[in-house]
C-alpha atoms as a PDB file:
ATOM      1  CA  UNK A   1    -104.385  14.038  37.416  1.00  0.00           C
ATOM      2  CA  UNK A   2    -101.093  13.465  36.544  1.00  0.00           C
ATOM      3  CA  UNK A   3    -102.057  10.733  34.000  1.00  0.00           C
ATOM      4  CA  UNK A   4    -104.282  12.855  32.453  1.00  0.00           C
ATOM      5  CA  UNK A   5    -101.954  15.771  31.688  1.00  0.00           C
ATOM      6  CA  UNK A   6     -99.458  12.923  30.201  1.00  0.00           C
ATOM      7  CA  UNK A   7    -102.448  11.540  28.484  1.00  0.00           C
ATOM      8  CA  UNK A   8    -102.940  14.876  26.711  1.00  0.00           C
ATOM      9  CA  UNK A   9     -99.383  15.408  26.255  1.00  0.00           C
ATOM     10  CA  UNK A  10     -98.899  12.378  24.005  1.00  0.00           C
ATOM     11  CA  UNK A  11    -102.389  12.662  22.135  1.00  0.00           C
ATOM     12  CA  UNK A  12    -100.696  16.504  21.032  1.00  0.00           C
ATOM     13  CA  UNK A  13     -97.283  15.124  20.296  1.00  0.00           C
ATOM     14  CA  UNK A  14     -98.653  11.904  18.258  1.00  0.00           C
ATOM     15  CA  UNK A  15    -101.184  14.048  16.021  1.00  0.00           C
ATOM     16  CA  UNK A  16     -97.980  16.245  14.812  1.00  0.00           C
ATOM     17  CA  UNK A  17     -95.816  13.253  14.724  1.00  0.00           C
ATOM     18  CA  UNK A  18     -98.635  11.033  12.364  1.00  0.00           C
ATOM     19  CA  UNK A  19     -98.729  14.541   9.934  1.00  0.00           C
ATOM     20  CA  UNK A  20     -94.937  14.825   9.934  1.00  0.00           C
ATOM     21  CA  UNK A  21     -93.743  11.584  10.674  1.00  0.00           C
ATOM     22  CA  UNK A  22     -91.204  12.469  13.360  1.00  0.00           C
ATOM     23  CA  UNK A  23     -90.776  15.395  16.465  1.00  0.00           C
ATOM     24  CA  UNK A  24     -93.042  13.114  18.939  1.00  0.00           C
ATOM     25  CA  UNK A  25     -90.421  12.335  21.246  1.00  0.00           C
ATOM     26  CA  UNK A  26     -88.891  16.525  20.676  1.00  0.00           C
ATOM     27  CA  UNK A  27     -91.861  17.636  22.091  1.00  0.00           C
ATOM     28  CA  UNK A  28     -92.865  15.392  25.085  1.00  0.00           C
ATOM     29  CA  UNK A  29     -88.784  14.780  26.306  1.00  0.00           C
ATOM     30  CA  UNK A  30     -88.311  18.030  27.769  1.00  0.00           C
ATOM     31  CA  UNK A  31     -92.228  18.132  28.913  1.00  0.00           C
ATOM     32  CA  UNK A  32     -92.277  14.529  30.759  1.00  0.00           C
ATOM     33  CA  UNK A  33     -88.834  14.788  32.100  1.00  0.00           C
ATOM     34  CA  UNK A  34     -90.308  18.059  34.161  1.00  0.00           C
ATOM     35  CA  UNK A  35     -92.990  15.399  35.724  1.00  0.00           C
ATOM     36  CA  UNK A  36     -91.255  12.016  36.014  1.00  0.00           C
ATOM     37  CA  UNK A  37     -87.586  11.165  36.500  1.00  0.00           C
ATOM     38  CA  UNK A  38     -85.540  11.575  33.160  1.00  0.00           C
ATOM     39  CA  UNK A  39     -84.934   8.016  32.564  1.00  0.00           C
ATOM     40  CA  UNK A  40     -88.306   6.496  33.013  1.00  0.00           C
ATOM     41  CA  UNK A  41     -89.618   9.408  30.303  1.00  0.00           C
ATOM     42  CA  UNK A  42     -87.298   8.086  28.283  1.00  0.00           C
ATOM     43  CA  UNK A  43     -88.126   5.086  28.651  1.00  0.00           C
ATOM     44  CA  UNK A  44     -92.060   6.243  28.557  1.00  0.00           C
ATOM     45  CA  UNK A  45     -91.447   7.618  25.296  1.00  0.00           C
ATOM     46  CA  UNK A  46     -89.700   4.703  23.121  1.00  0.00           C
ATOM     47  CA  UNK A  47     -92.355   2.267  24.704  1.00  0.00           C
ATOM     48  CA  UNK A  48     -94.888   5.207  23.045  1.00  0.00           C
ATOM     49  CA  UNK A  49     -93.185   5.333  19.820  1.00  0.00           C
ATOM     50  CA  UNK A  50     -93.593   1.376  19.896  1.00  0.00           C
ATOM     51  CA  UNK A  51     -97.098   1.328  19.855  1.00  0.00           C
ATOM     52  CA  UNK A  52     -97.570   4.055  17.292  1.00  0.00           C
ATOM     53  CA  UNK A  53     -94.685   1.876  15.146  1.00  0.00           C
ATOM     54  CA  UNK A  54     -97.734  -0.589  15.220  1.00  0.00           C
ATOM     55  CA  UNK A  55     -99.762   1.276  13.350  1.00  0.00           C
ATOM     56  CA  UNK A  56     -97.740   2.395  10.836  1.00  0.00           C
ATOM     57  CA  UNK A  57     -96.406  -0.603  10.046  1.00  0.00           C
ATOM     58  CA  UNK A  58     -99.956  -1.868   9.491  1.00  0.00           C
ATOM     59  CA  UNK A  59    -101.096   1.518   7.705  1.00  0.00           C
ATOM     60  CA  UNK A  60     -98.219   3.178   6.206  1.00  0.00           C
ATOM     61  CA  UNK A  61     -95.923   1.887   3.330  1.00  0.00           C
ATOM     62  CA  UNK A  62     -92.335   1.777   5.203  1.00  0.00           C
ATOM     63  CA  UNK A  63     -89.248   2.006   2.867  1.00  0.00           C
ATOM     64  CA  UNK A  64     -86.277   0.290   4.139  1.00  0.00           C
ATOM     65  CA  UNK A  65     -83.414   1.574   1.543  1.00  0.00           C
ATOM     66  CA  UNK A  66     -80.257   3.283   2.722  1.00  0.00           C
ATOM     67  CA  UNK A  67     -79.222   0.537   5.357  1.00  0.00           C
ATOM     68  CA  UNK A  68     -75.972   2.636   6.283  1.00  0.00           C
ATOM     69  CA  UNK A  69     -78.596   4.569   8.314  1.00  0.00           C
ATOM     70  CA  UNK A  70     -79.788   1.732   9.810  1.00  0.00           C
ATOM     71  CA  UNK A  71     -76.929  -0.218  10.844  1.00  0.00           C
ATOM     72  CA  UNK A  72     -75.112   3.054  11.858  1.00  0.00           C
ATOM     73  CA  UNK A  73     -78.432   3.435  14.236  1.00  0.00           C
ATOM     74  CA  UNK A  74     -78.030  -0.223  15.374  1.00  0.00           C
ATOM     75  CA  UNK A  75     -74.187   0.040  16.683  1.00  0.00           C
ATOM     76  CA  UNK A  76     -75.500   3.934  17.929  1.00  0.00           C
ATOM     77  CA  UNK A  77     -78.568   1.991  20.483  1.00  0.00           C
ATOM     78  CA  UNK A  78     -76.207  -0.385  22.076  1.00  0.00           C
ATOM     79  CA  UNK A  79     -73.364   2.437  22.530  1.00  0.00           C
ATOM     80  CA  UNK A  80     -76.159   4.346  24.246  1.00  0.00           C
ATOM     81  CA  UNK A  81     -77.712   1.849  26.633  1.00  0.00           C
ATOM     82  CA  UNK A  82     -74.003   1.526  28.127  1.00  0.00           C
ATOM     83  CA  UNK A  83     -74.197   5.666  28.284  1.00  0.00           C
ATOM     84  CA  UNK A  84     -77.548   5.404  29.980  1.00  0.00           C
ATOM     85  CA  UNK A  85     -76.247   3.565  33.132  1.00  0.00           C
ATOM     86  CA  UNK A  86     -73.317   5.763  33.752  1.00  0.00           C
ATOM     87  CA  UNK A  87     -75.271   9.051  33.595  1.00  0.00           C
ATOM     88  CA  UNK A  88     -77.538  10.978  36.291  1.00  0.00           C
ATOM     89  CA  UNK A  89     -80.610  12.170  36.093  1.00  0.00           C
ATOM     90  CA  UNK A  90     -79.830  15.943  36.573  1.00  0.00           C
ATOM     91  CA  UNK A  91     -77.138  15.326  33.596  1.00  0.00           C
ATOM     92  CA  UNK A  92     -79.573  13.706  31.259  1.00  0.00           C
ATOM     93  CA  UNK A  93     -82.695  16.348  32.245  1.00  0.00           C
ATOM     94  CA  UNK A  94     -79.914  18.942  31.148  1.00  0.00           C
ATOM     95  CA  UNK A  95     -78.729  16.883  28.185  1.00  0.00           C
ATOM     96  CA  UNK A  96     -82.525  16.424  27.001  1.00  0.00           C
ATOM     97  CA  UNK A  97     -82.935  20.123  27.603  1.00  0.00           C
ATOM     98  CA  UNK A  98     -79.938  21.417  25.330  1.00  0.00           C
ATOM     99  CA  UNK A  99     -80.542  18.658  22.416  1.00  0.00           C
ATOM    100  CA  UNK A 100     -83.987  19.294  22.053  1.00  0.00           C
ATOM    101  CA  UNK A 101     -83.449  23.204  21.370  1.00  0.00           C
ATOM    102  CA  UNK A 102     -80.194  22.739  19.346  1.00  0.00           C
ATOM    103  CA  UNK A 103     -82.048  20.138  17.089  1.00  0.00           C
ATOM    104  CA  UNK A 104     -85.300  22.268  16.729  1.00  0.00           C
ATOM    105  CA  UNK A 105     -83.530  25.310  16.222  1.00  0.00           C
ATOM    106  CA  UNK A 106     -81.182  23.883  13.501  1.00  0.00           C
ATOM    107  CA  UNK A 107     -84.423  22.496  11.501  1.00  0.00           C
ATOM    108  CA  UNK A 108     -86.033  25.862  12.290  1.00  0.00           C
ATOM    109  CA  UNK A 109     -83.265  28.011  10.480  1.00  0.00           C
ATOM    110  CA  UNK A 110     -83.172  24.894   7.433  1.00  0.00           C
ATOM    111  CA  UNK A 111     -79.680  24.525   8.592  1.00  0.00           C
ATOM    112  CA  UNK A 112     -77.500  22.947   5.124  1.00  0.00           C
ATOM    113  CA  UNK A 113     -73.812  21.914   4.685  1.00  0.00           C
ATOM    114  CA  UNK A 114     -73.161  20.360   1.486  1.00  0.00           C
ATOM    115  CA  UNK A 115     -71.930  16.590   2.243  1.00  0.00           C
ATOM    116  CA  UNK A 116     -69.997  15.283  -1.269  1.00  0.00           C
ATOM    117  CA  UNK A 117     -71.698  12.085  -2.404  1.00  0.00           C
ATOM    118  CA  UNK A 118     -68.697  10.020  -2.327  1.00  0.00           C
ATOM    119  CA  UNK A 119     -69.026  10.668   1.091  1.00  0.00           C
ATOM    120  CA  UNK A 120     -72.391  10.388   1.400  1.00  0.00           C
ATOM    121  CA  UNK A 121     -73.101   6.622   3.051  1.00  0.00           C
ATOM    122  CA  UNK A 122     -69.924   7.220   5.766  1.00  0.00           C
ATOM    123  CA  UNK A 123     -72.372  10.702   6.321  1.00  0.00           C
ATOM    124  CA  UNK A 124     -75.496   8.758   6.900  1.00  0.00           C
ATOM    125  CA  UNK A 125     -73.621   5.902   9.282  1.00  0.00           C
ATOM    126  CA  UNK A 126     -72.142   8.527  11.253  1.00  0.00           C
ATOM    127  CA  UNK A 127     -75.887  10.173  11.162  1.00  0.00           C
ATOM    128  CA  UNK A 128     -77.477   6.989  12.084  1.00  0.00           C
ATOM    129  CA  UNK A 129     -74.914   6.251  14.770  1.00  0.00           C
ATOM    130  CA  UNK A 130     -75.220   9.719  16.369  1.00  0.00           C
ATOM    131  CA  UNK A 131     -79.168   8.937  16.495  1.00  0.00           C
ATOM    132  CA  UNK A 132     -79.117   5.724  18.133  1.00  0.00           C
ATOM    133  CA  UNK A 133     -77.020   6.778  20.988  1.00  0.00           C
ATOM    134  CA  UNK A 134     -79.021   9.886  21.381  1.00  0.00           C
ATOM    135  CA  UNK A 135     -82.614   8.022  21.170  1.00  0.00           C
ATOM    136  CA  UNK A 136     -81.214   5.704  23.984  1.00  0.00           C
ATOM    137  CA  UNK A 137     -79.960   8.886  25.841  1.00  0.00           C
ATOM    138  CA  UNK A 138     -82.636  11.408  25.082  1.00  0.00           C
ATOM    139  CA  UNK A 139     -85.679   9.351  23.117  1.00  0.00           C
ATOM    140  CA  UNK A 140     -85.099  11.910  20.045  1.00  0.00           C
ATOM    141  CA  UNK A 141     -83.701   9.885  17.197  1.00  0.00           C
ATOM    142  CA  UNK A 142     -85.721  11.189  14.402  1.00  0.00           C
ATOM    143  CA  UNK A 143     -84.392  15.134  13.995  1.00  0.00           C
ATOM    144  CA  UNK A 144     -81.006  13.751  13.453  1.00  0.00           C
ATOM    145  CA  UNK A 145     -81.761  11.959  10.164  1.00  0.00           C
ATOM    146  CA  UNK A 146     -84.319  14.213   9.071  1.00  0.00           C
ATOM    147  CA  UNK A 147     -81.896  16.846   8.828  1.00  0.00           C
ATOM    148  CA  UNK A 148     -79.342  14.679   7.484  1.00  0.00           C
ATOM    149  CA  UNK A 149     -81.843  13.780   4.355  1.00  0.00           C
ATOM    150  CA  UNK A 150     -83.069  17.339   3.996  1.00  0.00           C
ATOM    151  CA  UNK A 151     -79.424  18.123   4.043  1.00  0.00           C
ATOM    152  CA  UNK A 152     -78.901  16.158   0.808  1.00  0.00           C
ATOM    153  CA  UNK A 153     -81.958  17.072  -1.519  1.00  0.00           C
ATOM    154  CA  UNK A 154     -84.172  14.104  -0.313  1.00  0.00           C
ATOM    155  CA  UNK A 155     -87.986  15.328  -0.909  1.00  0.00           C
ATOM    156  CA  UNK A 156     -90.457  15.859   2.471  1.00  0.00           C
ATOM    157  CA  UNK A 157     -92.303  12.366   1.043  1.00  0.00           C
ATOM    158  CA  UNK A 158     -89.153   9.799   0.963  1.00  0.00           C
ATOM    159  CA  UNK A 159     -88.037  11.387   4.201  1.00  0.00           C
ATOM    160  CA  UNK A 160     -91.794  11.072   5.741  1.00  0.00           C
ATOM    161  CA  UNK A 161     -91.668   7.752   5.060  1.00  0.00           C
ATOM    162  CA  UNK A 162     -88.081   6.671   5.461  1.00  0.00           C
ATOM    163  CA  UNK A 163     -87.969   8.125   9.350  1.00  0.00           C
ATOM    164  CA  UNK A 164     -90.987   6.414   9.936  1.00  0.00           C
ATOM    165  CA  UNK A 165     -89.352   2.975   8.737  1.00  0.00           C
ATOM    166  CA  UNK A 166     -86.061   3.937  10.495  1.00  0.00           C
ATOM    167  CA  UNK A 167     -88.116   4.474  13.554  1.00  0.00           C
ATOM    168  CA  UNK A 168     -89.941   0.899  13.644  1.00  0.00           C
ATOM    169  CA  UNK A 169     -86.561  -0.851  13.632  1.00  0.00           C
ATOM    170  CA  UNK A 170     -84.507   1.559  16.275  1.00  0.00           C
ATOM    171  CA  UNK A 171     -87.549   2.104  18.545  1.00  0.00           C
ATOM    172  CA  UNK A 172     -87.677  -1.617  19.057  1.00  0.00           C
ATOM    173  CA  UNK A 173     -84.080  -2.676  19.402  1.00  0.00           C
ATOM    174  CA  UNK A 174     -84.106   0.379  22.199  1.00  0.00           C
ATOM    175  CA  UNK A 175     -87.140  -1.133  24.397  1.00  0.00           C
ATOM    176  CA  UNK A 176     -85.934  -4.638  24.147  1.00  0.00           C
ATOM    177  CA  UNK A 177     -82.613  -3.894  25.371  1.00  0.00           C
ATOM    178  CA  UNK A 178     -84.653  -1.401  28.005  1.00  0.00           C
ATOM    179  CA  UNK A 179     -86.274  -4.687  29.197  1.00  0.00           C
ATOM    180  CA  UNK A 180     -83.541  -7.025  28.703  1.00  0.00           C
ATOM    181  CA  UNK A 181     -81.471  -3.968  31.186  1.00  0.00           C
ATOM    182  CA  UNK A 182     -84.231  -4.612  33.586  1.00  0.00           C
ATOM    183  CA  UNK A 183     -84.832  -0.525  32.513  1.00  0.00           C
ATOM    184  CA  UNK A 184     -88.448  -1.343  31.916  1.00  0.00           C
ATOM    185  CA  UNK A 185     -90.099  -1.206  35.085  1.00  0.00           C
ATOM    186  CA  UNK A 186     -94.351  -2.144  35.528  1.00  0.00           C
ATOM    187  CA  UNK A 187     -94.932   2.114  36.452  1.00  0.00           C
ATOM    188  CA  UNK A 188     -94.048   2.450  32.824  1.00  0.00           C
ATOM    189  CA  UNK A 189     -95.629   0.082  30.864  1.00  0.00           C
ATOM    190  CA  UNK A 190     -98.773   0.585  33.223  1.00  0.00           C
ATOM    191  CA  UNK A 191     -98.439   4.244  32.181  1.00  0.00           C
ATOM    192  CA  UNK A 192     -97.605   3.152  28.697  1.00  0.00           C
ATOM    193  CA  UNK A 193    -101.347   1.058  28.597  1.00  0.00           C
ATOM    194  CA  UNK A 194    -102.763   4.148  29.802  1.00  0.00           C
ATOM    195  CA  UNK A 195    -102.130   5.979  26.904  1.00  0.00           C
ATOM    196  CA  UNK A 196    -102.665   3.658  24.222  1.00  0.00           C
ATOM    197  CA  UNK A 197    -105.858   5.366  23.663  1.00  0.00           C
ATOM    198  CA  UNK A 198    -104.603   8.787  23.171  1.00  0.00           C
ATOM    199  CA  UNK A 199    -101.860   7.252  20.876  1.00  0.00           C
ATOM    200  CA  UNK A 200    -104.278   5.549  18.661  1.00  0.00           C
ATOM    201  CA  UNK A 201    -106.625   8.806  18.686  1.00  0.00           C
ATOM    202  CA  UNK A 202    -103.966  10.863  18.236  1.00  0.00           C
ATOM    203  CA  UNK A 203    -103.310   8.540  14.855  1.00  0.00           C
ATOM    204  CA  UNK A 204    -106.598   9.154  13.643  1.00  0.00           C
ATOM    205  CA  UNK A 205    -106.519  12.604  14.320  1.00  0.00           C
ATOM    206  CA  UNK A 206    -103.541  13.251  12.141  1.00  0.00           C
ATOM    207  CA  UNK A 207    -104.678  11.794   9.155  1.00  0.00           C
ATOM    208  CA  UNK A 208    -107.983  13.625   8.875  1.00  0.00           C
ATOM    209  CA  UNK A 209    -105.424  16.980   9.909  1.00  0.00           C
ATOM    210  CA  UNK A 210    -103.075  15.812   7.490  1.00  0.00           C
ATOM    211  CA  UNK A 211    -105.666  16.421   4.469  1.00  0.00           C
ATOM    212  CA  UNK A 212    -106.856  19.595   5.575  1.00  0.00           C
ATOM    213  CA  UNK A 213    -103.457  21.713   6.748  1.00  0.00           C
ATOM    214  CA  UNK A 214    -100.383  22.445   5.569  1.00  0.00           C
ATOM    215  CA  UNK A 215     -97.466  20.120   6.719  1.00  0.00           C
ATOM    216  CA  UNK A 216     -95.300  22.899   6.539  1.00  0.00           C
ATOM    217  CA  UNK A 217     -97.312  25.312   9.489  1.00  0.00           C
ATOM    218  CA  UNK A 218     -97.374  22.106  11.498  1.00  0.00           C
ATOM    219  CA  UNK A 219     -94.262  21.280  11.185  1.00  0.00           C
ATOM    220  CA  UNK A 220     -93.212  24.700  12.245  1.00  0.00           C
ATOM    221  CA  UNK A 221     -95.514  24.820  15.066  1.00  0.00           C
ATOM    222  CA  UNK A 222     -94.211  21.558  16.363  1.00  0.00           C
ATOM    223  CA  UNK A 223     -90.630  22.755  16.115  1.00  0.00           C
ATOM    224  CA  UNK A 224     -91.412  26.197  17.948  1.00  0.00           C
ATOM    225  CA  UNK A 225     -92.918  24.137  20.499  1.00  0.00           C
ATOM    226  CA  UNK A 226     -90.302  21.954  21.153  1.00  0.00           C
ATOM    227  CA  UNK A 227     -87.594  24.994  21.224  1.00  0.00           C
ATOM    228  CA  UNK A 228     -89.544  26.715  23.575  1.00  0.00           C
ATOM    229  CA  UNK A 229     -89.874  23.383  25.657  1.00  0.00           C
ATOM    230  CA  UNK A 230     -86.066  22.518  25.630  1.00  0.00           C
ATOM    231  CA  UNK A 231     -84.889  26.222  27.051  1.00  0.00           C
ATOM    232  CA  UNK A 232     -87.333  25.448  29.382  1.00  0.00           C
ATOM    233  CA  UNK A 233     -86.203  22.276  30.622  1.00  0.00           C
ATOM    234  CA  UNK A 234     -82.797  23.784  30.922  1.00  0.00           C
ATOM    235  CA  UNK A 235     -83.446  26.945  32.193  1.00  0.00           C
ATOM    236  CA  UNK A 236     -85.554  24.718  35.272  1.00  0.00           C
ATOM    237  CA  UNK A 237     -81.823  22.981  35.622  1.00  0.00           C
ATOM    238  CA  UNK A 238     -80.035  25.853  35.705  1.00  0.00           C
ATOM    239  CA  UNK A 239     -82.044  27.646  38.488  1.00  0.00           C
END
């Protein structure tokens, strides 16, 4: 039963993600951590985004410009896997919790702060850097530089496609140095094969959704969802 709820979890989380190319992990963090220990759903979740990254990077055309983001992102992952063996699970339900509602509420209220561009590559290494630690610590590592590009004028298609492309990179580093940690345990990748169906479904889904709705009611949804979803996980730590 429990597999099945998860099942359906990811299928909902993986349509919205394929129509707005990131909030997958916003939405099923504070959900999974609820039902499994916080560091296997993490875990659970970048081994996820892995086999959706398969996909796209058959189906989609990835863009790979703006490599402060990436390297920033790099030096961020292996900060964060050093982070994720000092910290408990009650501290990382909470910190999952907190991030996921600050994040959705932020892209909610189209949250802006003019960044010069002289200063704009330190702003997306710093960005990038912030995400990788926090995709290690949380699995959410796509809000971070979607808000960063909407913050500077970059149009809903570059950033659709670039967070996809940042994702392929960072989502692998993550789960090889997960399995090189000895993080990646057989639960979770037997878990992960379970839902490869719902993740390739939920693929499909979204790209007959994607020609029929608007992005920007979905995108809403999703990020009502996952506010709603984060006070919830830390309300349940709190009490």
């Amino acid at each position: 039963m429990r597999e099945i709820f998860v099942a359906f979890a990811v299928f909902v989380a993986f349509t919205l993600r394929t129509i707005t190319g990131f909030g997958s992990a916003m939405l099923l963090s504070p959900i999974l951590s609820a039902i499994i220990p916080p560091k296997e759903a993490v875990i659970f979740i970048i081994l996820l985004e892995n086999e959706v990254n398969v996909v796209y990077l058959i189906r989609e055309k990835l863009n790979f410009s703006l490599k402060e983001v990436f390297i920033g992102g790099i030096i961020g992952v292996f900060c964060g896997i050093f982070i994720f063996k000092k910290i408990s699970q009650e501290e990382l339900r909470m910190l999952i919790g907190i991030f996921v509602a600050a994040f959705a509420l932020l892209l909610l209220c189209g949250f802006r702060i003019e960044v010069p561009k002289k200063f704009e590559r330190f702003f997306f290494f710093a960005l990038g850097s912030f995400s990788g630690a926090m995709g290690v610590l949380t699995s959410i590592n796509g809000p971070q530089i979607v808000l960063g590009l909407a913050n500077q004028g970059y149009d809903s298609k570059f950033i659709r496609i670039f967070i996809i492309s940042y994702l392929i990179v960072i989502d692998f580093i993550t789960l090889m140095l997960f399995c090189f940690s000895g993080k990646l345990h057989w639960s979770i990748i037997k878990l992960g094969f379970f839902c490869i169906p719902a993740v390739l479904f939920a693929y499909i889904c979204g790209k007959i959704v994607e020609k029929r709705t608007s992005k920007a009611s979905l995108r809403k949804l999703m990020l009502t969802l996952s506010l709603l979803a984060g006070i919830l996980a830390v309300s349940r730590n709190l009490n």
